[in-house]
C-alpha atoms as a PDB file:
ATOM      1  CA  UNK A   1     166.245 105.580  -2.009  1.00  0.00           C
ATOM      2  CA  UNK A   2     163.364 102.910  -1.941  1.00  0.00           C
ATOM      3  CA  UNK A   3     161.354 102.222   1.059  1.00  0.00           C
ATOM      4  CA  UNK A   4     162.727  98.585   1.095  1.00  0.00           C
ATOM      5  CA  UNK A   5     166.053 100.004   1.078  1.00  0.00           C
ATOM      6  CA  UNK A   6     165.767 102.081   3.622  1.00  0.00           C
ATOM      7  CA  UNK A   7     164.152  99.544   6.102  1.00  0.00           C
ATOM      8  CA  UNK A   8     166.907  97.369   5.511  1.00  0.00           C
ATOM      9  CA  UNK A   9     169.787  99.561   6.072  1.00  0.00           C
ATOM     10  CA  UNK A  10     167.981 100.821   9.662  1.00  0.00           C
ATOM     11  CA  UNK A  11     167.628  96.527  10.330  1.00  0.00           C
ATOM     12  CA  UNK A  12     171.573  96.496   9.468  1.00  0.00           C
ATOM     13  CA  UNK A  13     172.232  99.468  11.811  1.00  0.00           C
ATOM     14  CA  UNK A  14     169.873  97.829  14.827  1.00  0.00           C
ATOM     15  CA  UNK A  15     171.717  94.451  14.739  1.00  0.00           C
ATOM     16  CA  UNK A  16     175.127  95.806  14.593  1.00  0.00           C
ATOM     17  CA  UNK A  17     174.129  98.239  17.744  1.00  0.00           C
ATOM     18  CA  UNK A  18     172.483  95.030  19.403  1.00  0.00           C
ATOM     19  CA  UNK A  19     175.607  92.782  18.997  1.00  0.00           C
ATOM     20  CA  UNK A  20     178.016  95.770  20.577  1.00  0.00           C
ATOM     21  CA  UNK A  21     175.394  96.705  23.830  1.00  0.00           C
ATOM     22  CA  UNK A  22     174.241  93.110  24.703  1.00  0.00           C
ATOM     23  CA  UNK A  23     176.188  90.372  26.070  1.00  0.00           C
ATOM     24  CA  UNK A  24     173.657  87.660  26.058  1.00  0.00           C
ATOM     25  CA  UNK A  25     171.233  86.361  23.272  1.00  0.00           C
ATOM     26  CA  UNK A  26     168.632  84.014  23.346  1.00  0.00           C
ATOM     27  CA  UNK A  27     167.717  82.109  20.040  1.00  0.00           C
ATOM     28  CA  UNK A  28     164.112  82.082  19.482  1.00  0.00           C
ATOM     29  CA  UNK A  29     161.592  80.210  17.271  1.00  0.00           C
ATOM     30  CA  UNK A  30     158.289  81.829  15.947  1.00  0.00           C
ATOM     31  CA  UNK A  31     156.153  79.444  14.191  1.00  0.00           C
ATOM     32  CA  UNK A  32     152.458  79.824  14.542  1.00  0.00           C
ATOM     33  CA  UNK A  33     152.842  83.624  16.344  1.00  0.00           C
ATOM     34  CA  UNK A  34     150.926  85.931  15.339  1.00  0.00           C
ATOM     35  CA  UNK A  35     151.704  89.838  14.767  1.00  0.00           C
ATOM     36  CA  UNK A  36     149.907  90.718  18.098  1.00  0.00           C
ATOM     37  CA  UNK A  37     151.406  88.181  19.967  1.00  0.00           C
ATOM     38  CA  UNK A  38     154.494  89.314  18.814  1.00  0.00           C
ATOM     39  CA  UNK A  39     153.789  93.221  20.201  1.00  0.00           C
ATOM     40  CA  UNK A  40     152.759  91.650  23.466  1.00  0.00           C
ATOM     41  CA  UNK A  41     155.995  90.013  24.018  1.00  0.00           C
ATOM     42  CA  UNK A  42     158.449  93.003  23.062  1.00  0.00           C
ATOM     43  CA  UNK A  43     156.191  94.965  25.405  1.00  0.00           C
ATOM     44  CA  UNK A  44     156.637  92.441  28.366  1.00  0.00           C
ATOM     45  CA  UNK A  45     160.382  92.806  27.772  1.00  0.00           C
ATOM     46  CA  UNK A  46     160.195  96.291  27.260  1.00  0.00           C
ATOM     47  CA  UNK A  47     163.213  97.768  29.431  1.00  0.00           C
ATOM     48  CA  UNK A  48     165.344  94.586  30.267  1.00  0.00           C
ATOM     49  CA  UNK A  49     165.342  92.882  26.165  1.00  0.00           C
ATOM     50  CA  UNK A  50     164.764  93.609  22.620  1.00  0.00           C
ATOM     51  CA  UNK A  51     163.658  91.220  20.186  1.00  0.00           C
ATOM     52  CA  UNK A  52     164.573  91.491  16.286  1.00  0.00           C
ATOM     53  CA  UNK A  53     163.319  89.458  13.543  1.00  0.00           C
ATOM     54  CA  UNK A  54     164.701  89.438   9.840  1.00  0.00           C
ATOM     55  CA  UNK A  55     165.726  87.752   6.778  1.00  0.00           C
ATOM     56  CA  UNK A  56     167.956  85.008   7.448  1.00  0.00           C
ATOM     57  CA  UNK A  57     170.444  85.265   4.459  1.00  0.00           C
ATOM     58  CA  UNK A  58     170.441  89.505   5.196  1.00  0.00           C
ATOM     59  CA  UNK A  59     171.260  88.586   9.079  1.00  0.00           C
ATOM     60  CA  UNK A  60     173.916  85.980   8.075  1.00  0.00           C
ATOM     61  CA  UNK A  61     175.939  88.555   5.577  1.00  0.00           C
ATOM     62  CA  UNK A  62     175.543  91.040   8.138  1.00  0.00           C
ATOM     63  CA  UNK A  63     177.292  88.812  10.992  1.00  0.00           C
ATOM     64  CA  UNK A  64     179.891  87.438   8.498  1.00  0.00           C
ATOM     65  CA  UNK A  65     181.273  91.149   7.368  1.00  0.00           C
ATOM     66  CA  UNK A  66     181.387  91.490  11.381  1.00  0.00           C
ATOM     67  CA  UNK A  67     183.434  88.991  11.453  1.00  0.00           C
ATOM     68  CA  UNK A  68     185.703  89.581   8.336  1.00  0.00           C
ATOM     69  CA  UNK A  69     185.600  93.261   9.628  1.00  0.00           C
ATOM     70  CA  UNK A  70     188.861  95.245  11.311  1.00  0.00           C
ATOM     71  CA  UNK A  71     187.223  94.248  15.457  1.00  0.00           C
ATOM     72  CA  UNK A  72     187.067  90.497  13.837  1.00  0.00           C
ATOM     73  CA  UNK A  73     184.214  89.395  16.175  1.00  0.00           C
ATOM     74  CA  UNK A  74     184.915  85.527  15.851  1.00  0.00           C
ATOM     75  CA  UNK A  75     182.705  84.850  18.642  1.00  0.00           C
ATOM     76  CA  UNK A  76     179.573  85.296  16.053  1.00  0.00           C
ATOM     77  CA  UNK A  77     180.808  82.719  13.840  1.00  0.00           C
ATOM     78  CA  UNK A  78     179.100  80.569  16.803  1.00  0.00           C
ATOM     79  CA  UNK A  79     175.863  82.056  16.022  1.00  0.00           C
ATOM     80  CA  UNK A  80     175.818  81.339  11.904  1.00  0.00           C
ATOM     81  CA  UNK A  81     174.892  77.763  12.217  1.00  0.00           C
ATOM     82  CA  UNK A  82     171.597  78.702  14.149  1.00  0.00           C
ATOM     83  CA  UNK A  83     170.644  81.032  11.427  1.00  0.00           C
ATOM     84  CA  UNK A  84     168.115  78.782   9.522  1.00  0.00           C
ATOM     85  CA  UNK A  85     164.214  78.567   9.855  1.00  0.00           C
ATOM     86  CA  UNK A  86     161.478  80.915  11.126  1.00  0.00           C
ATOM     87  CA  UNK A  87     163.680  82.178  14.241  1.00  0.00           C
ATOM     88  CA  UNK A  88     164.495  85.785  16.133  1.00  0.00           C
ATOM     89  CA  UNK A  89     167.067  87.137  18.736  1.00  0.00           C
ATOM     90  CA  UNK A  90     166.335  88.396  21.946  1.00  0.00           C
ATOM     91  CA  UNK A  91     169.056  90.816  23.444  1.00  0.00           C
ATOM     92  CA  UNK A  92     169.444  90.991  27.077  1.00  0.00           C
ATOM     93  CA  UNK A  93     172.121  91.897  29.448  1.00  0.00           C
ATOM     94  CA  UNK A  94     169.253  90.859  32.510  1.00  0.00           C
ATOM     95  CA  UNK A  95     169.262  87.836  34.097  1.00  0.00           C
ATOM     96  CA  UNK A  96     168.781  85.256  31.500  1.00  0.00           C
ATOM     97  CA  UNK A  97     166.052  82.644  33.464  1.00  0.00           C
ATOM     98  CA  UNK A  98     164.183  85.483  34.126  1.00  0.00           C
ATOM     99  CA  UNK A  99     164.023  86.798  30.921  1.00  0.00           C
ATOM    100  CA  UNK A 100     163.048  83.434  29.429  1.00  0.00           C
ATOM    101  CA  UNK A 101     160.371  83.174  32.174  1.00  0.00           C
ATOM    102  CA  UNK A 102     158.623  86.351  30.259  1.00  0.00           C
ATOM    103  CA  UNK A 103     158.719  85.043  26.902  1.00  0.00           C
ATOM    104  CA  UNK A 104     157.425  81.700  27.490  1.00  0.00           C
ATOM    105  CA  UNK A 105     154.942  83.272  29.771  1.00  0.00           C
ATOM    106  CA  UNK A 106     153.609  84.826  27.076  1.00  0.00           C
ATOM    107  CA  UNK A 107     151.357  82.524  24.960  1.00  0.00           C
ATOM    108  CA  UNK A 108     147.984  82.358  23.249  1.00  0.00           C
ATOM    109  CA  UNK A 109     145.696  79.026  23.147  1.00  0.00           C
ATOM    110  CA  UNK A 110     145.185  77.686  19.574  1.00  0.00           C
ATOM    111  CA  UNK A 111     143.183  75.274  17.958  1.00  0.00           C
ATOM    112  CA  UNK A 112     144.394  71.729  16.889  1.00  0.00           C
ATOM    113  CA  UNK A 113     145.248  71.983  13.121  1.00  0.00           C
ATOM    114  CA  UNK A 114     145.612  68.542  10.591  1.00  0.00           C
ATOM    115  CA  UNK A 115     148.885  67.954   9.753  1.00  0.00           C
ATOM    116  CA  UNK A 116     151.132  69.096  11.977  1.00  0.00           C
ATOM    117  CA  UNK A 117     152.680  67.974  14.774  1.00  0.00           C
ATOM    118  CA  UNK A 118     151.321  68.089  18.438  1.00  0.00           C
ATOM    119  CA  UNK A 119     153.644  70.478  20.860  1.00  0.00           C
ATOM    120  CA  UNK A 120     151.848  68.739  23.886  1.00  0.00           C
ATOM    121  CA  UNK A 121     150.055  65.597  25.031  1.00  0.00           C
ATOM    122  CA  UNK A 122     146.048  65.978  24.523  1.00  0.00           C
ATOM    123  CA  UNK A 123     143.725  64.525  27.035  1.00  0.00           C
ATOM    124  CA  UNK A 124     139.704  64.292  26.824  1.00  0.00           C
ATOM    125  CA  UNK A 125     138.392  64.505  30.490  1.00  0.00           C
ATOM    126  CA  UNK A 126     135.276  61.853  31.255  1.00  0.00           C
ATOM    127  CA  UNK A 127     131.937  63.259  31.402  1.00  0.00           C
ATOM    128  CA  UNK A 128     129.318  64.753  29.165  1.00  0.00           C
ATOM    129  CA  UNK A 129     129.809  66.112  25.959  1.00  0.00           C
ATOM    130  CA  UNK A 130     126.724  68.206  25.237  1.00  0.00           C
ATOM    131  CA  UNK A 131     126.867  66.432  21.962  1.00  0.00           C
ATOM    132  CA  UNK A 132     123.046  64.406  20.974  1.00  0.00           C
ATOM    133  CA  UNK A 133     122.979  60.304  20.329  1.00  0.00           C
ATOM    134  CA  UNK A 134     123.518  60.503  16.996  1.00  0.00           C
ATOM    135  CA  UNK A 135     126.778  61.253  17.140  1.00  0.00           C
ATOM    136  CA  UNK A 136     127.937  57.866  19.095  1.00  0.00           C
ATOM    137  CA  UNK A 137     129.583  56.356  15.849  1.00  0.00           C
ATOM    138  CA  UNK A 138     132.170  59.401  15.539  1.00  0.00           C
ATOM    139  CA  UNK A 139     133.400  58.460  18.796  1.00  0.00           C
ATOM    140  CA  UNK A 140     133.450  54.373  18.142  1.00  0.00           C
ATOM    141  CA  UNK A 141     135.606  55.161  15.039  1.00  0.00           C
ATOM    142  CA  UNK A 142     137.608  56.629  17.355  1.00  0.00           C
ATOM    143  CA  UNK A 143     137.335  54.232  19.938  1.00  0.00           C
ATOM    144  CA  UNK A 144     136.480  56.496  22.638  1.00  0.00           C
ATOM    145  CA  UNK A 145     134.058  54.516  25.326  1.00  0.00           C
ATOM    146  CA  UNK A 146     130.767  56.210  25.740  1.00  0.00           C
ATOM    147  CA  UNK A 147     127.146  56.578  26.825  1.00  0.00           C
ATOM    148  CA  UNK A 148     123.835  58.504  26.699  1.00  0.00           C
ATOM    149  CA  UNK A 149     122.969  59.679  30.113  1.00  0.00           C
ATOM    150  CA  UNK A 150     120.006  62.058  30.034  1.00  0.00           C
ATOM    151  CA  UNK A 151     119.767  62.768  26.067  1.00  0.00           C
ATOM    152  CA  UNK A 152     123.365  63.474  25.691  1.00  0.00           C
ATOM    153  CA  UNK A 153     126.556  61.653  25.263  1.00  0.00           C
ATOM    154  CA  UNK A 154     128.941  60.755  27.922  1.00  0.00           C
ATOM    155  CA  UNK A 155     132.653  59.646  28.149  1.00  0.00           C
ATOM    156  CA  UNK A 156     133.091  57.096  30.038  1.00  0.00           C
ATOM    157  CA  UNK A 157     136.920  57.245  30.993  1.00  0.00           C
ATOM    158  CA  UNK A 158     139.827  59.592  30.459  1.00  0.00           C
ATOM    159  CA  UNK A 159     140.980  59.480  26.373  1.00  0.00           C
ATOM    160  CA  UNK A 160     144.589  60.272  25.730  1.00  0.00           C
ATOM    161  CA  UNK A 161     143.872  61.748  22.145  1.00  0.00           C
ATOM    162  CA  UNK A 162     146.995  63.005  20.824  1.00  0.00           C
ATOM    163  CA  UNK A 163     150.473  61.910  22.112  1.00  0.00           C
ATOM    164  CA  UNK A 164     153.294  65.103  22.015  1.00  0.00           C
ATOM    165  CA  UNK A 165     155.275  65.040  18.470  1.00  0.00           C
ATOM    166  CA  UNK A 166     151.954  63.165  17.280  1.00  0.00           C
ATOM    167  CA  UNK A 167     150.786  64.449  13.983  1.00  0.00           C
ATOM    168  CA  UNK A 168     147.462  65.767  14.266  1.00  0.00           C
ATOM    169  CA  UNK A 169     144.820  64.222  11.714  1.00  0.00           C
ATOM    170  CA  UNK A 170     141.296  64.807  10.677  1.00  0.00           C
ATOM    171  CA  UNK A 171     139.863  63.069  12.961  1.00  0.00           C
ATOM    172  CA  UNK A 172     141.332  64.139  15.620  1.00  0.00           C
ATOM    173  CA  UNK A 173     140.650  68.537  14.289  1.00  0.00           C
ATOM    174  CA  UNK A 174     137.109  67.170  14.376  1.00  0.00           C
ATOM    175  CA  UNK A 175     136.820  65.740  17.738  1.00  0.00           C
ATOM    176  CA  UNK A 176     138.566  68.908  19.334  1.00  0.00           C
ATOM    177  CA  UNK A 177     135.763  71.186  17.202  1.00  0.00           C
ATOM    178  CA  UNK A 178     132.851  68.843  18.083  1.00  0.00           C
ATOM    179  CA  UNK A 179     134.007  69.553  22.176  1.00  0.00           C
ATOM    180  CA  UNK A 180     135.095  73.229  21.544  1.00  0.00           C
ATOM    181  CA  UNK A 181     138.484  72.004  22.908  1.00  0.00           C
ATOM    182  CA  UNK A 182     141.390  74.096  22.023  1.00  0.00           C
ATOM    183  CA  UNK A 183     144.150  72.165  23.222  1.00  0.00           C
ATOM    184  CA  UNK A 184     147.601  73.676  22.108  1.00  0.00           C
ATOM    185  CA  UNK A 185     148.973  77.042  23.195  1.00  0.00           C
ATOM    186  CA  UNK A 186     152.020  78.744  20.532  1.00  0.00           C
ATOM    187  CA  UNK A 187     154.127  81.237  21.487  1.00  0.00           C
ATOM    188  CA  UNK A 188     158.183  81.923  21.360  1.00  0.00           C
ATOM    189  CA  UNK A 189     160.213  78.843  21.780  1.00  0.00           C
ATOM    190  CA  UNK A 190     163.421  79.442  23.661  1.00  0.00           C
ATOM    191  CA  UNK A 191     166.003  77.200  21.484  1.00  0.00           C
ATOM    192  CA  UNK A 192     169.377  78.204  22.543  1.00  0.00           C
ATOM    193  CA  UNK A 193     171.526  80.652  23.980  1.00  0.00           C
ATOM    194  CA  UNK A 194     174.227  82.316  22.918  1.00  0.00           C
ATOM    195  CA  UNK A 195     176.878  83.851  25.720  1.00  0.00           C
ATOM    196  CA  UNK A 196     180.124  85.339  25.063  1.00  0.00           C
ATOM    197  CA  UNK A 197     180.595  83.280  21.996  1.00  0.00           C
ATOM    198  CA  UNK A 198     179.246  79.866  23.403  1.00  0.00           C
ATOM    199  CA  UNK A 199     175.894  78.130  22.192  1.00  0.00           C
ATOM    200  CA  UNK A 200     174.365  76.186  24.238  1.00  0.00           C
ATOM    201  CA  UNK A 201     170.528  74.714  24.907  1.00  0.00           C
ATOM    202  CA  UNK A 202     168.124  76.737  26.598  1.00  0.00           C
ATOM    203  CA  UNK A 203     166.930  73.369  28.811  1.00  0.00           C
ATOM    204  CA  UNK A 204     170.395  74.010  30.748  1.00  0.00           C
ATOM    205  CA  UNK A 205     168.777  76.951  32.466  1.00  0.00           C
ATOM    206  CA  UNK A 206     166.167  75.300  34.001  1.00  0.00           C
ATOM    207  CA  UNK A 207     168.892  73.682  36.045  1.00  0.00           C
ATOM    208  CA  UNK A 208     169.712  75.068  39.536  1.00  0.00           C
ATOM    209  CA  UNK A 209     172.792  75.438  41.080  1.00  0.00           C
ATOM    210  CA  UNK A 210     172.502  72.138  43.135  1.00  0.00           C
ATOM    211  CA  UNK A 211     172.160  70.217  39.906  1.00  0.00           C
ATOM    212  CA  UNK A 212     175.040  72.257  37.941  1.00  0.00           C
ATOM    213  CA  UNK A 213     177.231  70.856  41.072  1.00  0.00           C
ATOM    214  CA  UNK A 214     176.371  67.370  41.133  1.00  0.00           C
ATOM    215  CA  UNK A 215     177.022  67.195  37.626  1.00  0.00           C
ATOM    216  CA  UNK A 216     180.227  68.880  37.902  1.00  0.00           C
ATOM    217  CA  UNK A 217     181.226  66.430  40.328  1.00  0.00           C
ATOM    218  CA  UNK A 218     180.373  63.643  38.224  1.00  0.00           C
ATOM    219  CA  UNK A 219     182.589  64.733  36.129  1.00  0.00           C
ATOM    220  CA  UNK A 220     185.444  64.941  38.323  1.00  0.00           C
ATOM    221  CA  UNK A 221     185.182  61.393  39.237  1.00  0.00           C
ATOM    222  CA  UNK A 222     185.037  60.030  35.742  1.00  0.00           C
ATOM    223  CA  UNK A 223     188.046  62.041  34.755  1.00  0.00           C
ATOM    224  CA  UNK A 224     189.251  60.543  37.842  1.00  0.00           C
ATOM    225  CA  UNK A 225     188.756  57.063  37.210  1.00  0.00           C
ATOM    226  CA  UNK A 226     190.179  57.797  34.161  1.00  0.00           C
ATOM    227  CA  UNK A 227     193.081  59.320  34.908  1.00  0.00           C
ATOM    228  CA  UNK A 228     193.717  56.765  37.269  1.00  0.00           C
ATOM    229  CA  UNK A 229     193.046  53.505  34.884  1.00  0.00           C
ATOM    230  CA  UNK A 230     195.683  54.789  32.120  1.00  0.00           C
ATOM    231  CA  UNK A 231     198.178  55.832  34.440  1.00  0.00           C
ATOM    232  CA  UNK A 232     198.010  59.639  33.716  1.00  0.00           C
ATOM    233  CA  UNK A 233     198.066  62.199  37.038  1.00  0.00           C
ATOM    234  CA  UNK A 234     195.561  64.898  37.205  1.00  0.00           C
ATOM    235  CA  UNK A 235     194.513  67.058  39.236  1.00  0.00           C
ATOM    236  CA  UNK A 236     190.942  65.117  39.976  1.00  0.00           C
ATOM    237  CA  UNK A 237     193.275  61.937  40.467  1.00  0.00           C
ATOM    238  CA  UNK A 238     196.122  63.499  42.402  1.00  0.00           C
ATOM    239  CA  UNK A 239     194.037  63.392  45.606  1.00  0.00           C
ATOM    240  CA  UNK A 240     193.308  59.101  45.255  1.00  0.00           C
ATOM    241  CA  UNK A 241     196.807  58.554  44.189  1.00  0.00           C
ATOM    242  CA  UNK A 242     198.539  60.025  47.219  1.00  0.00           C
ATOM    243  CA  UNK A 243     195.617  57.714  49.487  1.00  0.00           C
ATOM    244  CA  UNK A 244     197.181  54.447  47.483  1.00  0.00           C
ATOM    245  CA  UNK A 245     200.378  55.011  47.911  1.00  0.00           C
ATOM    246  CA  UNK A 246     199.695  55.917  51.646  1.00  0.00           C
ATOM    247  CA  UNK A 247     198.039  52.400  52.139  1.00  0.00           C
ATOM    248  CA  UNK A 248     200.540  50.617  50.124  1.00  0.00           C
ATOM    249  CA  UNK A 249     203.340  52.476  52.128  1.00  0.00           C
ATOM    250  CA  UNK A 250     201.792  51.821  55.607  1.00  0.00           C
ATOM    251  CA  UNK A 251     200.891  47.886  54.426  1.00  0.00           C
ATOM    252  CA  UNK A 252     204.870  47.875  53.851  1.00  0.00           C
ATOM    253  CA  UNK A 253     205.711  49.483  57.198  1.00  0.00           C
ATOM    254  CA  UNK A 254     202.993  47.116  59.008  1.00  0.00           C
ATOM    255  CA  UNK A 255     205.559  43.859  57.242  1.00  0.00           C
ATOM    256  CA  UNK A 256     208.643  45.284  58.038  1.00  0.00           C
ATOM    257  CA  UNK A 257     210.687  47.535  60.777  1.00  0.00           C
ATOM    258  CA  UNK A 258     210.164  50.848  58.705  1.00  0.00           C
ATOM    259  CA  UNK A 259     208.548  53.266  61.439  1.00  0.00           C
ATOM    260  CA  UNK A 260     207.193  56.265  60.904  1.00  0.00           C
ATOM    261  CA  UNK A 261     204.132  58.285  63.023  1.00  0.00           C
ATOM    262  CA  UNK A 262     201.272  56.904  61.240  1.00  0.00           C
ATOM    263  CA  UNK A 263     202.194  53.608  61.182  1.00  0.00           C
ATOM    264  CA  UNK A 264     203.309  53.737  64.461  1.00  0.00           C
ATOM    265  CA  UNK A 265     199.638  54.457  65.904  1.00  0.00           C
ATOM    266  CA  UNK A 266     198.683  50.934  63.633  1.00  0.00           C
ATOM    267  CA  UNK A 267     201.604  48.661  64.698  1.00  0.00           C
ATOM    268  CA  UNK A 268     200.762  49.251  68.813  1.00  0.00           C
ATOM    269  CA  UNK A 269     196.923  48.707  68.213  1.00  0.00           C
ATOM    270  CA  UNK A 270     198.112  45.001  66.755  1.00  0.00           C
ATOM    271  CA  UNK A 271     200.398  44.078  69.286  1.00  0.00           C
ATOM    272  CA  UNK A 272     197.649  45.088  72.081  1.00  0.00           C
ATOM    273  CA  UNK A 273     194.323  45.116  70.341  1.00  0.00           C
ATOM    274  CA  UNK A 274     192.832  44.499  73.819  1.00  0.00           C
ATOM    275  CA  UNK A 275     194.155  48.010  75.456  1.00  0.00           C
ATOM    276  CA  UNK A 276     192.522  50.035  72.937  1.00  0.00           C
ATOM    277  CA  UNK A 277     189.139  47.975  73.393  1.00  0.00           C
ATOM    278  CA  UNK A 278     189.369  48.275  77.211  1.00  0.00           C
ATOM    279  CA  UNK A 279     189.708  52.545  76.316  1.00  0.00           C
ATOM    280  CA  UNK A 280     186.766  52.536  74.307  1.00  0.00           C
ATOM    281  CA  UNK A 281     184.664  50.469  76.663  1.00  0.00           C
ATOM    282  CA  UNK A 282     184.519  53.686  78.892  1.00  0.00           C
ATOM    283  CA  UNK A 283     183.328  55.754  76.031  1.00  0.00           C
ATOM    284  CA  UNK A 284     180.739  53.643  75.352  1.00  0.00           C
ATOM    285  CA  UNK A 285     179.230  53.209  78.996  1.00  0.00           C
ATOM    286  CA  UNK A 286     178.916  56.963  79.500  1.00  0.00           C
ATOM    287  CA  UNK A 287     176.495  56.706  76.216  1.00  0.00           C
ATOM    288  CA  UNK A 288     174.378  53.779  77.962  1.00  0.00           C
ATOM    289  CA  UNK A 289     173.468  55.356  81.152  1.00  0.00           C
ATOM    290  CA  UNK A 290     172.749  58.679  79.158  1.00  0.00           C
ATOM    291  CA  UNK A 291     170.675  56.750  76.516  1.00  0.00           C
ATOM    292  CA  UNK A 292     169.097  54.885  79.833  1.00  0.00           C
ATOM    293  CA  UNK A 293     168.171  58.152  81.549  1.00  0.00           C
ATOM    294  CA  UNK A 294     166.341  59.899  78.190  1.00  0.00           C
ATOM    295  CA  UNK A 295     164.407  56.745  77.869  1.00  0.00           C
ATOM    296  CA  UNK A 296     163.095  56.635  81.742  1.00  0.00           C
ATOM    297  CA  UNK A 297     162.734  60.331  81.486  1.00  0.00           C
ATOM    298  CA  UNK A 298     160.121  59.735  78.266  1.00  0.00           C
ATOM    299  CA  UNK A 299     158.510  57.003  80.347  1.00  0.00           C
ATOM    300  CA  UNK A 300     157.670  58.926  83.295  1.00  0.00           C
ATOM    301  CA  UNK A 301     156.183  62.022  80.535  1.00  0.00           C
ATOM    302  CA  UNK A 302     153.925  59.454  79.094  1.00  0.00           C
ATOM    303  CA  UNK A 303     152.734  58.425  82.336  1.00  0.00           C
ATOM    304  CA  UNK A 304     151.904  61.720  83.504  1.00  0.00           C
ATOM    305  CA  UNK A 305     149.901  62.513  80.690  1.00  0.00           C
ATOM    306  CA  UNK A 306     148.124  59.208  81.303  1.00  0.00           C
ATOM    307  CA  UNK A 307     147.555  59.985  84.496  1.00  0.00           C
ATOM    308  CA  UNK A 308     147.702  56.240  85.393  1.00  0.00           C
ATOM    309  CA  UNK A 309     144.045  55.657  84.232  1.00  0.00           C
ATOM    310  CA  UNK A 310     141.998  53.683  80.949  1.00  0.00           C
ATOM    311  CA  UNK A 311     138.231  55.032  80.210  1.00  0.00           C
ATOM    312  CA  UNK A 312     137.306  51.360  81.432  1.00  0.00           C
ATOM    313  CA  UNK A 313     138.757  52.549  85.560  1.00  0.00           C
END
């Protein structure tokens, strides 16, 4: 058996073990990382995630026999779309935040190169260059302000150079190499994750648990309103239905001689709106006395530290 053939049938025996022991996988991309960056970021996870890396087309068969197999694990069919470009899996059962944290911690700084496109916004700070005179027209061609304090160019003001999703030209390669600048840092990119047979984008874990609630919520309400404009009951509707029909019932009792306890309460405060003023008056003089005596009390503090006295006495 052939070296090749061997390497792949030990890659076939990793992935299936992977897929069985780990619940959790996070879909990574690996452009512009190097071998050694690589090592550094399987040793970082070392104990709480593996990473594997293969051919796409030998990964794909490998998931679709799984799922054609006798266990018929449909849930990977999830994962076959994602399958396309210079990408890796992660395996983890740990927390998954935490082990994203790790891999994006992990990154090396790189130089600017022409023609592709910017991962980040790039910024030239004011202040001398280092770089002689002569070299003033490569920065008007670039309309970058300048001038020559002692010998030397100097920026005048801050230069946004490169905008994120820019692509990177010439010009711009040259300008980073003139300053020495390297301005971009590659590493993993966390694209997606994959959990119990859902996909989903990796940004969702940067949301906490006060954000998954609020937009939860907003959910409710628009099924809510929804359920309420067509006509439909819901559960998320149930709630404002029963309030309508309680004001529409107690609106009917209010017109007519149908009693009942809570309408009750409402019909005697209309035919002697001035008894149930007269029983909140009381309520609210107790308030202005105590409100009275807190404000004397933080008069007669203020005078005490006063002393009574001005630096003119």
């Amino acid at each position: 058996m052939s070296d090749r053939r061997i390497r792949k049938e030990k890659f076939v025996e990793k992935l299936i073990a992977a897929i069985g022991e780990y619940k959790n996988v996070l879909i990574v991309g690996v452009d512009n990382v190097g071998s050694n960056q690589m090592q550094k970021v399987r040793l970082a996870l070392r104990g709480k995630a593996i990473v594997l890396m293969g051919k796409n087309t030998l990964i794909r068969k490998i998931m679709r026999d799984l799922i054609e197999g006798e266990k018929k694990l449909t849930k990977l069919e999830a994962l076959l779309p994602i399958v396309v470009g210079n990408m890796g899996f992660v395996f983890t059962n740990a927390s998954l935040p935490e082990v994203r944290s790790i891999i994006l911690n992990n990154k090396v700084p790189a130089a600017a190169k022409s023609g592709t496109f910017a991962p980040a916004d790039v910024f030239i700070p004011p202040g001398p260059t280092g770089l002689d005179p002569g070299q003033t027209n490569f920065f008007q061609a670039l309309n970058i302000g300048t001038k020559i304090v002692k010998g030397a160019i100097e920026i005048v003001n801050e230069v946004h150079l490169i905008k994120k999703g820019e692509k990177v030209t010439m010009s711009h390669v040259a300008m980073l190499d003139k300053m020495n600048v390297r301005p971009f840092f590659y590493g993993f990119k966390v694209t997606d994750v994959y959990e119990d047979g859902v996909v989903y984008s990796a940004d969702i874990l940067d949301m906490d648990q006060n954000t998954l609630l609020q937009k939860f919520l907003g959910g409710v309400r628009r099924l809510a309103a929804i359920s309420l404009a067509i006509g439909y009951p819901t559960a998320a509707s149930v709630s404002h239905s029963i309030n309508f029909g309680y004001k529409k019932i107690l609106a009917l009792a209010l017109q007519t001689d149908i009693s009942f306890e809570q309408a009750d309460k409402f019909k005697e405060y209309l035919k002697n709106p001035g008894a149930h003023a007269a029983a909140a008056a009381p309520a609210a003089g107790k308030a202005a006395p105590a409100a009275a005596k807190v404000a004397k009390k933080k008069t007669t503090s203020e005078e005490s530290v006063g002393g009574g006295f001005n630096m003119f006495d």
